[in-house]
Protein backbone atom coordinates (compact mmCIF):
# COMPACT_ATOMS: atom_id res chain seq x y z
CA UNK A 1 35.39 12.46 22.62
CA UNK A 2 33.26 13.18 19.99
CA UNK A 3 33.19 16.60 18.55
CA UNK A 4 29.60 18.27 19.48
CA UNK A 5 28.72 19.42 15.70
CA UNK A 6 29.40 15.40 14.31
CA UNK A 7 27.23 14.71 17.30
CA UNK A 8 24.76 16.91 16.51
CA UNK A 9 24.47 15.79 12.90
CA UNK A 10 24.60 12.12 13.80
CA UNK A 11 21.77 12.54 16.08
CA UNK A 12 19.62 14.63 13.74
CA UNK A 13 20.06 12.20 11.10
CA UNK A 14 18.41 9.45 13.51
CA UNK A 15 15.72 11.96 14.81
CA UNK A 16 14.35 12.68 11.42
CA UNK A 17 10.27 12.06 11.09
CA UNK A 18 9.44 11.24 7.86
CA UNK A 19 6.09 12.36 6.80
CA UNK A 20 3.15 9.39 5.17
CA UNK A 21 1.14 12.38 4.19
CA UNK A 22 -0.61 11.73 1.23
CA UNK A 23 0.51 8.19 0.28
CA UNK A 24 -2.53 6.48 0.82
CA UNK A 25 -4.39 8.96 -1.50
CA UNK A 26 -1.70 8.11 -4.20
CA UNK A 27 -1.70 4.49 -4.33
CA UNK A 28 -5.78 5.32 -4.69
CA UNK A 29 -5.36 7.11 -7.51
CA UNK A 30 -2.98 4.41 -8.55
CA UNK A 31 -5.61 1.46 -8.53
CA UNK A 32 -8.50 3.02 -9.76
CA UNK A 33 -5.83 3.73 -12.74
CA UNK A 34 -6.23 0.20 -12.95
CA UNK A 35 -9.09 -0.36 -15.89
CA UNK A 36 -9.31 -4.29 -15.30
CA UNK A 37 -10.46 -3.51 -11.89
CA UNK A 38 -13.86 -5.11 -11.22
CA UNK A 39 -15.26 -2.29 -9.17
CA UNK A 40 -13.84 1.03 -8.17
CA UNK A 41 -11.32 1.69 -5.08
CA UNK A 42 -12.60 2.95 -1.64
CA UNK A 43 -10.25 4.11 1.29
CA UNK A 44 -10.96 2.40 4.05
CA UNK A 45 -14.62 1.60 3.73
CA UNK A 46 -16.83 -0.41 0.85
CA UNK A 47 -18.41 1.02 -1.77
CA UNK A 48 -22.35 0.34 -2.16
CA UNK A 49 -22.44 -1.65 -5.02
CA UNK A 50 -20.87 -5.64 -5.26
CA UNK A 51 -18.07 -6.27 -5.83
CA UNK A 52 -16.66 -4.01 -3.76
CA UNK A 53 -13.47 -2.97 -3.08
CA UNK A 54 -11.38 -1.40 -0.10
CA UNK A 55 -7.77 -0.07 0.12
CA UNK A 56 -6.65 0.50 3.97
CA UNK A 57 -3.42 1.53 4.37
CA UNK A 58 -2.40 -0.90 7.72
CA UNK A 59 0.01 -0.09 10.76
CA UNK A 60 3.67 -0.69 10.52
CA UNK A 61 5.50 1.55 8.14
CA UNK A 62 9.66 0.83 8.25
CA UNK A 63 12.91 2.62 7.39
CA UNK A 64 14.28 -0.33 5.21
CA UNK A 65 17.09 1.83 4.89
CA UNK A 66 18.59 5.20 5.49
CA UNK A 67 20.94 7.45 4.32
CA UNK A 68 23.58 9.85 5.62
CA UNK A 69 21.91 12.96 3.93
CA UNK A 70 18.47 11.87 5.80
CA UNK A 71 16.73 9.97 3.08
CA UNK A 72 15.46 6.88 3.39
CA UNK A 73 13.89 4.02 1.99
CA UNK A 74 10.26 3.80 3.33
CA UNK A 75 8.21 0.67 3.38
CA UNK A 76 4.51 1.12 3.15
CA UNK A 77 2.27 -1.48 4.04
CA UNK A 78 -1.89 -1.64 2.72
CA UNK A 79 -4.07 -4.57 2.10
CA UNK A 80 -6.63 -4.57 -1.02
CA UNK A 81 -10.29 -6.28 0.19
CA UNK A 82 -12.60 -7.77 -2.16
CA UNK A 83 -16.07 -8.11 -0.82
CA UNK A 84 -18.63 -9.95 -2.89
CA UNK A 85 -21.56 -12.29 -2.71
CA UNK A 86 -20.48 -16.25 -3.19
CA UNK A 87 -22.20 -17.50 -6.59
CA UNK A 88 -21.24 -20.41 -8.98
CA UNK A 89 -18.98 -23.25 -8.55
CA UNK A 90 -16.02 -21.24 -9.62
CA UNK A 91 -16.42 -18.10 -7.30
CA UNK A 92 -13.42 -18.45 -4.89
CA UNK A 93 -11.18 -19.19 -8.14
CA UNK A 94 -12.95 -15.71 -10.27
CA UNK A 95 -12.28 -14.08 -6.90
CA UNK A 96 -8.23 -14.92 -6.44
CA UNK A 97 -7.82 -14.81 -9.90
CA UNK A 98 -9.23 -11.00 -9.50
CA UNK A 99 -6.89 -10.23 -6.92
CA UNK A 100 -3.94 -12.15 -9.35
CA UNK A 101 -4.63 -9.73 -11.76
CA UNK A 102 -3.84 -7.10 -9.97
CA UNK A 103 -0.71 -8.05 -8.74
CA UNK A 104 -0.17 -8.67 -12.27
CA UNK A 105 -1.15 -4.93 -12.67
CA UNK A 106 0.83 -3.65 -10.28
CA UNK A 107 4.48 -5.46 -11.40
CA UNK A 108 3.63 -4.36 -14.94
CA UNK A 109 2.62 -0.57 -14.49
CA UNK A 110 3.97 1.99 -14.19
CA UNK A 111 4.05 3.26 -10.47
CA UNK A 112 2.08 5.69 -8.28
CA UNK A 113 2.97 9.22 -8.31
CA UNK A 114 4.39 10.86 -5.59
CA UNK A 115 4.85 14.29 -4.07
CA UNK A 116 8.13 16.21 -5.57
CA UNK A 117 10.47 14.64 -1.95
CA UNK A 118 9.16 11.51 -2.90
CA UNK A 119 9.38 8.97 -5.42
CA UNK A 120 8.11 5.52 -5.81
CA UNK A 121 10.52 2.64 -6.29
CA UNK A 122 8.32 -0.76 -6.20
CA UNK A 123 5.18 -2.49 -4.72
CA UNK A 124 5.36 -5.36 -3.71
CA UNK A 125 2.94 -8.70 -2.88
CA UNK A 126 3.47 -9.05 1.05
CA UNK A 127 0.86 -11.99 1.86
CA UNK A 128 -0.70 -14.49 -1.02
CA UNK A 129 -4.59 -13.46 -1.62
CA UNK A 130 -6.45 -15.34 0.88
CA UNK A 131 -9.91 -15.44 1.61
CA UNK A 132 -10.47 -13.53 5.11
CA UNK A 133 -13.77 -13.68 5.95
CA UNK A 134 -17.45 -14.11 6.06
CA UNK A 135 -20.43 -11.88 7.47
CA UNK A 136 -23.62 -12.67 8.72
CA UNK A 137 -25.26 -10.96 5.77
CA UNK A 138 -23.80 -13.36 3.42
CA UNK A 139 -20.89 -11.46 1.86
CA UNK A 140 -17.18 -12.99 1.49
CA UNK A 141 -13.99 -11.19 1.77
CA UNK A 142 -10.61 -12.10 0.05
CA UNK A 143 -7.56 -9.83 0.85
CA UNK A 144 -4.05 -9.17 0.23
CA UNK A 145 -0.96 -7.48 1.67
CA UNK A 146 1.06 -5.45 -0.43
CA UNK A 147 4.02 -2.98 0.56
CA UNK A 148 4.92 0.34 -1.28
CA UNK A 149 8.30 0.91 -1.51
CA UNK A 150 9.20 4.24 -1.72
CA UNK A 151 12.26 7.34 -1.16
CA UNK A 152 11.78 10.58 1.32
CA UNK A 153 13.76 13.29 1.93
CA UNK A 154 13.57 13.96 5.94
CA UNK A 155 11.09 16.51 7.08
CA UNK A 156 12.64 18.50 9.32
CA UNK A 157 11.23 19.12 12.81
């Protein structure tokens, strides 16, 4: 029989909430760090002007890996949009190329900040850029996935 204080212990340790708290407003400030990007950064919505682009932080963040102190390895997933009007024979390349360049951006930089129980440890391309749409008022979308990789300490309940 297990002793009740190990079994406590184990049990918190696989209780533990980790808190997403202001990681979306990081990897903001993060990209419009970026100064090859062709328009500024928006959470969750478009900005007026074209191009335009959105960061939305998307469903699905994972423990890729914990630890017996209660950290753990957090995998944040977010897509980048690029909205813009089709012109020129060589729009859908200008627009992936765009998109390139900041995955480029991101492997080279440095990474977002964090809080102080936090730190950053990669980001990462999830899904190839890919043209997602079109809308009835003539703009086209292009998006990728990317994943922010990053270290917690627990919060405790």
């Amino acid at each position: 029989m297990m002793h009740s204080n190990t079994f406590r212990a184990c049990y918190k340790r696989y209780t533990m909430q980790f808190s997403l708290s202001g990681i979306p407003e990081s990897i903001l400030d993060y990209l419009n760090a970026w100064a090859g990007r062709p328009a500024p950064f928006f959470m969750a919505e478009f900005g007026a002007e074209l191009p335009a682009l959105r960061m939305l932080p998307l469903p699905g963040a994972q423990i890729m890996r914990s630890y017996y102190d209660g950290g753990a390895v957090i995998g944040f997933p977010f897509s980048i949009t690029l909205r813009c009007r089709p012109g020129g024979g060589e729009f859908a390349a200008r627009t992936l190329a765009s998109l390139n360049a900041l995955a480029d951006y991101m492997r080279s930089a440095d990474l977002p900040d964090l809080d102080l129980s936090r730190e950053a440890l990669a980001l990462e391309l999830s899904s190839a850029p890919q043209r997602t749409s079109s809308t009835a008022s003539g703009y086209v979308e292009f998006s990728a996935e990317f994943r922010l990789m990053f270290i917690s300490e627990p919060v405790d309940n």
